[in-house]
Protein backbone atom coordinates (compact mmCIF):
# COMPACT_ATOMS: atom_id res chain seq x y z
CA UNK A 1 54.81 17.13 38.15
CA UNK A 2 51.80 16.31 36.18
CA UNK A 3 50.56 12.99 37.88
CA UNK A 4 48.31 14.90 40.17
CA UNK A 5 46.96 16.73 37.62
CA UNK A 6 46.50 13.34 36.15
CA UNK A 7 44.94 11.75 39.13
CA UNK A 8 42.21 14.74 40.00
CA UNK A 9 40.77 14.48 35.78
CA UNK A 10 40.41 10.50 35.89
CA UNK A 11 37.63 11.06 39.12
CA UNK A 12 36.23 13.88 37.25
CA UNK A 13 36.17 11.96 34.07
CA UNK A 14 34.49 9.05 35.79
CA UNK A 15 32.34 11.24 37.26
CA UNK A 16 31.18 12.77 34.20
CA UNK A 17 30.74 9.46 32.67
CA UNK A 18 28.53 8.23 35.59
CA UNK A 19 26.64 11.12 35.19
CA UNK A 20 25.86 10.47 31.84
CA UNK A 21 24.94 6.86 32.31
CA UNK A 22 22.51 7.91 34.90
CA UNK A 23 20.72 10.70 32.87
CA UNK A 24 20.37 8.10 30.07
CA UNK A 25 19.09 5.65 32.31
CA UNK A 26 16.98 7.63 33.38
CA UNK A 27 15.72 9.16 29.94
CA UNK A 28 15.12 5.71 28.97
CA UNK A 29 12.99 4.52 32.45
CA UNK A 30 11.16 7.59 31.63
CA UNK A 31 10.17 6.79 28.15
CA UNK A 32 9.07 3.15 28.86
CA UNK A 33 6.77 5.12 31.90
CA UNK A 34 5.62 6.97 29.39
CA UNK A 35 4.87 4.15 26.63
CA UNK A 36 3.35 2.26 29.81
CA UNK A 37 1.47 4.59 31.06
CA UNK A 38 -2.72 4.35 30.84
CA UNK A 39 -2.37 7.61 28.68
CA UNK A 40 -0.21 6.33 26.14
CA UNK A 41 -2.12 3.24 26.32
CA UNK A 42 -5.66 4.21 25.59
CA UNK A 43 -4.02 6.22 22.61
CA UNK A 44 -2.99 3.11 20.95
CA UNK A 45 -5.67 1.34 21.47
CA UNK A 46 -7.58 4.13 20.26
CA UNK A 47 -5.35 4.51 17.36
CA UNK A 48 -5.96 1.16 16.11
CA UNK A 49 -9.16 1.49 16.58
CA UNK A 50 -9.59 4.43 13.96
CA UNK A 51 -7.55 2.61 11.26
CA UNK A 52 -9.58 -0.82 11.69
CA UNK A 53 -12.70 1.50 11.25
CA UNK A 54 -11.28 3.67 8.12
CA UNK A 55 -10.12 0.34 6.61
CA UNK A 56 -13.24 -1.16 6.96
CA UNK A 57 -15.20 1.59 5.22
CA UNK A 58 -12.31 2.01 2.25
CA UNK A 59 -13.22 -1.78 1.69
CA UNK A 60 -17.00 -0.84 2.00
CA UNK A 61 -16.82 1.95 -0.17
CA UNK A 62 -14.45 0.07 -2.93
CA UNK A 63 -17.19 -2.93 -2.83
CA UNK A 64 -19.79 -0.63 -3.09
CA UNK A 65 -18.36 1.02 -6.07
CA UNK A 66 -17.45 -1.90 -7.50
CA UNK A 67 -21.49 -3.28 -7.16
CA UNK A 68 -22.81 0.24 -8.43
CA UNK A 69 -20.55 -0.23 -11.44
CA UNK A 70 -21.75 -3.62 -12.39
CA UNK A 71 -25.90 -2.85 -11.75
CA UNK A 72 -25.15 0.66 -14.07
CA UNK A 73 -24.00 -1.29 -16.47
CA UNK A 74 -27.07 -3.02 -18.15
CA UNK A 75 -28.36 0.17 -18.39
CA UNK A 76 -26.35 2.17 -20.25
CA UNK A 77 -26.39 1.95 -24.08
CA UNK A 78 -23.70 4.01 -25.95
CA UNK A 79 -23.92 4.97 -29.61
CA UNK A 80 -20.70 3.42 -32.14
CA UNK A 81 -18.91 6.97 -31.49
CA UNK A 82 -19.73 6.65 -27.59
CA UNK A 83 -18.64 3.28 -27.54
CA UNK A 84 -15.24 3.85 -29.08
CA UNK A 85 -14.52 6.90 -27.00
CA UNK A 86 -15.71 4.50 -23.76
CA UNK A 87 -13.05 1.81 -25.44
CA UNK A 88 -10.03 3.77 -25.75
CA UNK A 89 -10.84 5.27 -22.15
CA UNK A 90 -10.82 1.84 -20.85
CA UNK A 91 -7.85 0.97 -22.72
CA UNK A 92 -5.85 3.93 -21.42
CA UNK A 93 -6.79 3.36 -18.11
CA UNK A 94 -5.18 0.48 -18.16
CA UNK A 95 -2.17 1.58 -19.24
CA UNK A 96 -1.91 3.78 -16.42
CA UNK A 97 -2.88 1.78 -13.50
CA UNK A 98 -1.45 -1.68 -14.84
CA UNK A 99 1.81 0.42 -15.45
CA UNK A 100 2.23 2.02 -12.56
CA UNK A 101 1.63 -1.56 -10.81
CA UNK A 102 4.33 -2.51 -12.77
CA UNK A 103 6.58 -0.04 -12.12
CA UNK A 104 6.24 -0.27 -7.81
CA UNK A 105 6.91 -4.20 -8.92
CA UNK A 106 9.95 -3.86 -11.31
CA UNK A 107 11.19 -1.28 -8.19
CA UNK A 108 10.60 -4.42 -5.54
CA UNK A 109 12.19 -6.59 -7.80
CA UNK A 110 15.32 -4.58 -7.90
CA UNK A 111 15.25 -4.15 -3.96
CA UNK A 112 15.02 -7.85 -3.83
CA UNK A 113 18.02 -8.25 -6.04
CA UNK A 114 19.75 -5.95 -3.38
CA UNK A 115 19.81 -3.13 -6.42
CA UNK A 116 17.62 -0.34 -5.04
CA UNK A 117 17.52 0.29 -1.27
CA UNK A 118 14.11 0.08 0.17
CA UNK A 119 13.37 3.50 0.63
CA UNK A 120 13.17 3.86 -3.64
CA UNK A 121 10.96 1.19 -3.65
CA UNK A 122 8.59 3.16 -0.31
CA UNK A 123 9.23 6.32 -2.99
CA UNK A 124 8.13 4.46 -6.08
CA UNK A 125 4.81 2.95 -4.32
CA UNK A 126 4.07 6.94 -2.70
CA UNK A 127 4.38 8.43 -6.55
CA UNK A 128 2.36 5.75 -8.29
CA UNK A 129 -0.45 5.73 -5.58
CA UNK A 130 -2.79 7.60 -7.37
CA UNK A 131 -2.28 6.63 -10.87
CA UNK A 132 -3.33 3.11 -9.58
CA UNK A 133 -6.51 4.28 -7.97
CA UNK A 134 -7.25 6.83 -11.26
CA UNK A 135 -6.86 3.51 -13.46
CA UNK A 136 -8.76 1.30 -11.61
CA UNK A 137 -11.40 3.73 -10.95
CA UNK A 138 -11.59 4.76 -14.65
CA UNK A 139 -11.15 0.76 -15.85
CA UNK A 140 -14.79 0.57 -13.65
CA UNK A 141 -16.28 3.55 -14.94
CA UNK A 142 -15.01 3.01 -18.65
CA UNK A 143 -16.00 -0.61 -18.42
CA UNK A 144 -19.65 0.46 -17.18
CA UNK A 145 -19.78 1.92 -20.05
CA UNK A 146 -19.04 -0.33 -22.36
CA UNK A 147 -21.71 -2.62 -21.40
CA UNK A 148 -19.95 -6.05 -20.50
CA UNK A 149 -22.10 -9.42 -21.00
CA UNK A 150 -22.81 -10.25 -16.95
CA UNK A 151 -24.06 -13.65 -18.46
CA UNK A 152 -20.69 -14.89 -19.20
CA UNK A 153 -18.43 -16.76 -16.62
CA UNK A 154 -15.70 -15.21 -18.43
CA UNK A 155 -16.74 -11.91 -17.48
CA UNK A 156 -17.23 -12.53 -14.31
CA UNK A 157 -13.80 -13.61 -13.94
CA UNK A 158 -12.52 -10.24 -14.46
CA UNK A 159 -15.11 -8.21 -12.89
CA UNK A 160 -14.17 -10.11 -9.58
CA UNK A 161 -10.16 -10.02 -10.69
CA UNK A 162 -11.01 -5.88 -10.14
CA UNK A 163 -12.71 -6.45 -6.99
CA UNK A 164 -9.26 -8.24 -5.53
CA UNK A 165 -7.12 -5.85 -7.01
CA UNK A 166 -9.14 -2.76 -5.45
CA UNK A 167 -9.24 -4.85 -1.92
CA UNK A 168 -5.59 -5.87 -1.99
CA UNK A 169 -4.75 -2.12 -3.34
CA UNK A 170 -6.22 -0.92 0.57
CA UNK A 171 -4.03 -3.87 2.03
CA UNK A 172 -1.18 -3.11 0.11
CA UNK A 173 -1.32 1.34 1.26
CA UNK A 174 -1.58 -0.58 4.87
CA UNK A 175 1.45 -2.82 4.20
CA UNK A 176 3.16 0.25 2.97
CA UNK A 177 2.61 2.79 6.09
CA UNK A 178 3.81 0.49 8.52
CA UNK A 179 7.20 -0.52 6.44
CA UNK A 180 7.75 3.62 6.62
CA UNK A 181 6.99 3.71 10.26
CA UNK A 182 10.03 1.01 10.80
CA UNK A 183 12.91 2.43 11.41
CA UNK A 184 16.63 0.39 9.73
CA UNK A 185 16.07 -2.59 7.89
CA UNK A 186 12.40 -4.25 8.46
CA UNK A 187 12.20 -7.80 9.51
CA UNK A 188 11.07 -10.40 6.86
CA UNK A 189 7.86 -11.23 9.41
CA UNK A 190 7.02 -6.91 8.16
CA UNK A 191 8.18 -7.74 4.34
CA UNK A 192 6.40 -10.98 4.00
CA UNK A 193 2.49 -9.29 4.09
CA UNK A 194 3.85 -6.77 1.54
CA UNK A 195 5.24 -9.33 -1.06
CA UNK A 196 1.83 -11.96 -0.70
CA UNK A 197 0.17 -8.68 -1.40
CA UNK A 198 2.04 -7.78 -4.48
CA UNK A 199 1.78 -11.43 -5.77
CA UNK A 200 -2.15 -11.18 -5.55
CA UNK A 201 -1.69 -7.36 -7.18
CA UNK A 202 -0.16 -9.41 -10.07
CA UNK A 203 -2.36 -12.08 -10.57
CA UNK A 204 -5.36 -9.87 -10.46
CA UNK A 205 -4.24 -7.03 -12.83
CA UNK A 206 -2.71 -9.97 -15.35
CA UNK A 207 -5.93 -11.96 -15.40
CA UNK A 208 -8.54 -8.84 -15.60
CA UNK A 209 -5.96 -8.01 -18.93
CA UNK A 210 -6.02 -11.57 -20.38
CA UNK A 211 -9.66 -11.77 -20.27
CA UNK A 212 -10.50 -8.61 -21.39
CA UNK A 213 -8.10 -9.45 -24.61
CA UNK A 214 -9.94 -12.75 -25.12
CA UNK A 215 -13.14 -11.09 -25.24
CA UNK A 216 -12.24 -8.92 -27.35
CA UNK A 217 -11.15 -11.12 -29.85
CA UNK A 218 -13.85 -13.91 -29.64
């Protein structure tokens, strides 16, 4: 007694399914109209447009900082007190931003090692964003101050080992916004960008240190 029962829910049930491969079918043909259409378009385009023109003027202005920081700084003369207070400034700044460098890194390095997922590492990089820019900004300032010798090579070494570290720091915020935007595990064509970046981050931060020391001590 139950097989017509049977029989009349199977067409419904196929029905039904139909129905819902239609509506998603159609859901999905709308949203690639949508993503297609001139509208949608022109905002891209015009979205791009805006982030090519604010990275360009965070470059500008970091350059332009980094110049002004230089030219101040055969100008200013600091007393022994001043100068010590300038010093440990400079020396604490370092600590900060070089640490929190270090800390995004050691985070990455655990992700690589399959330890951390990649949204600690994302987490990491979002908290230490500003200590980064308050060191690096206050190892300029504080290193203004303290009146560095613009005749040696030397010195020039690790005033342009800031300049790449402030450059690379825009590239790297970049590299980080889009790696949020993916959704699932990013490709190694969106980690690769991120990880040359980080390599640079190292190199300049190590070598602006290991100068600094040497002068220090010679």
């Amino acid at each position: 007694m139950s097989m017509p029962y049977a029989d009349v829910r199977a067409p419904v049930r196929a029905a039904r399914a139909a129905h819902r491969a239609d509506s998603t079918g159609t859901t999905r043909t709308a949203r690639r109209a949508v993503a297609d259409s001139p509208a949608a378009s022109w905002r891209g385009r015009h979205r791009r447009a805006t982030e090519r023109v604010v990275s360009t003027s965070s470059v500008i202005a970091v350059g332009a900082g980094w110049l002004v920081a230089i030219l101040a700084a055969g100008h200013v003369t600091l007393s022994p007190g001043w100068r010590m207070v300038a010093l440990f400034c400079h020396l604490t700044c370092l600590v900060v931003g070089f640490g929190a460098v270090l800390t995004v890194d050691w985070f990455s390095l655990r992700w690589l090692l399959r330890r951390e997922p990649l949204g600690a590492v994302l987490t990491a990089a979002r908290g230490a964003h500003l200590l980064i820019w308050l060191g690096l900004v206050g190892l300029l300032a504080s290193g203004a101050a303290l009146g560095p010798d613009t005749s040696s090579g030397l010195v020039w070494v690790k005033l342009l080992a800031v300049l790449v570290v402030g450059v690379n720091g825009l590239f790297l915020d970049r590299v980080r916004d889009q790696l949020v935007a993916v959704q699932g595990r990013p490709p190694w064509s969106a980690l690769l960008p991120g990880v040359a970046a980080a390599t640079v981050s190292q190199l300049g931060w190590w070598t602006a240190t290991l100068v600094g020391f040497w002068n220090a001590n010679s």
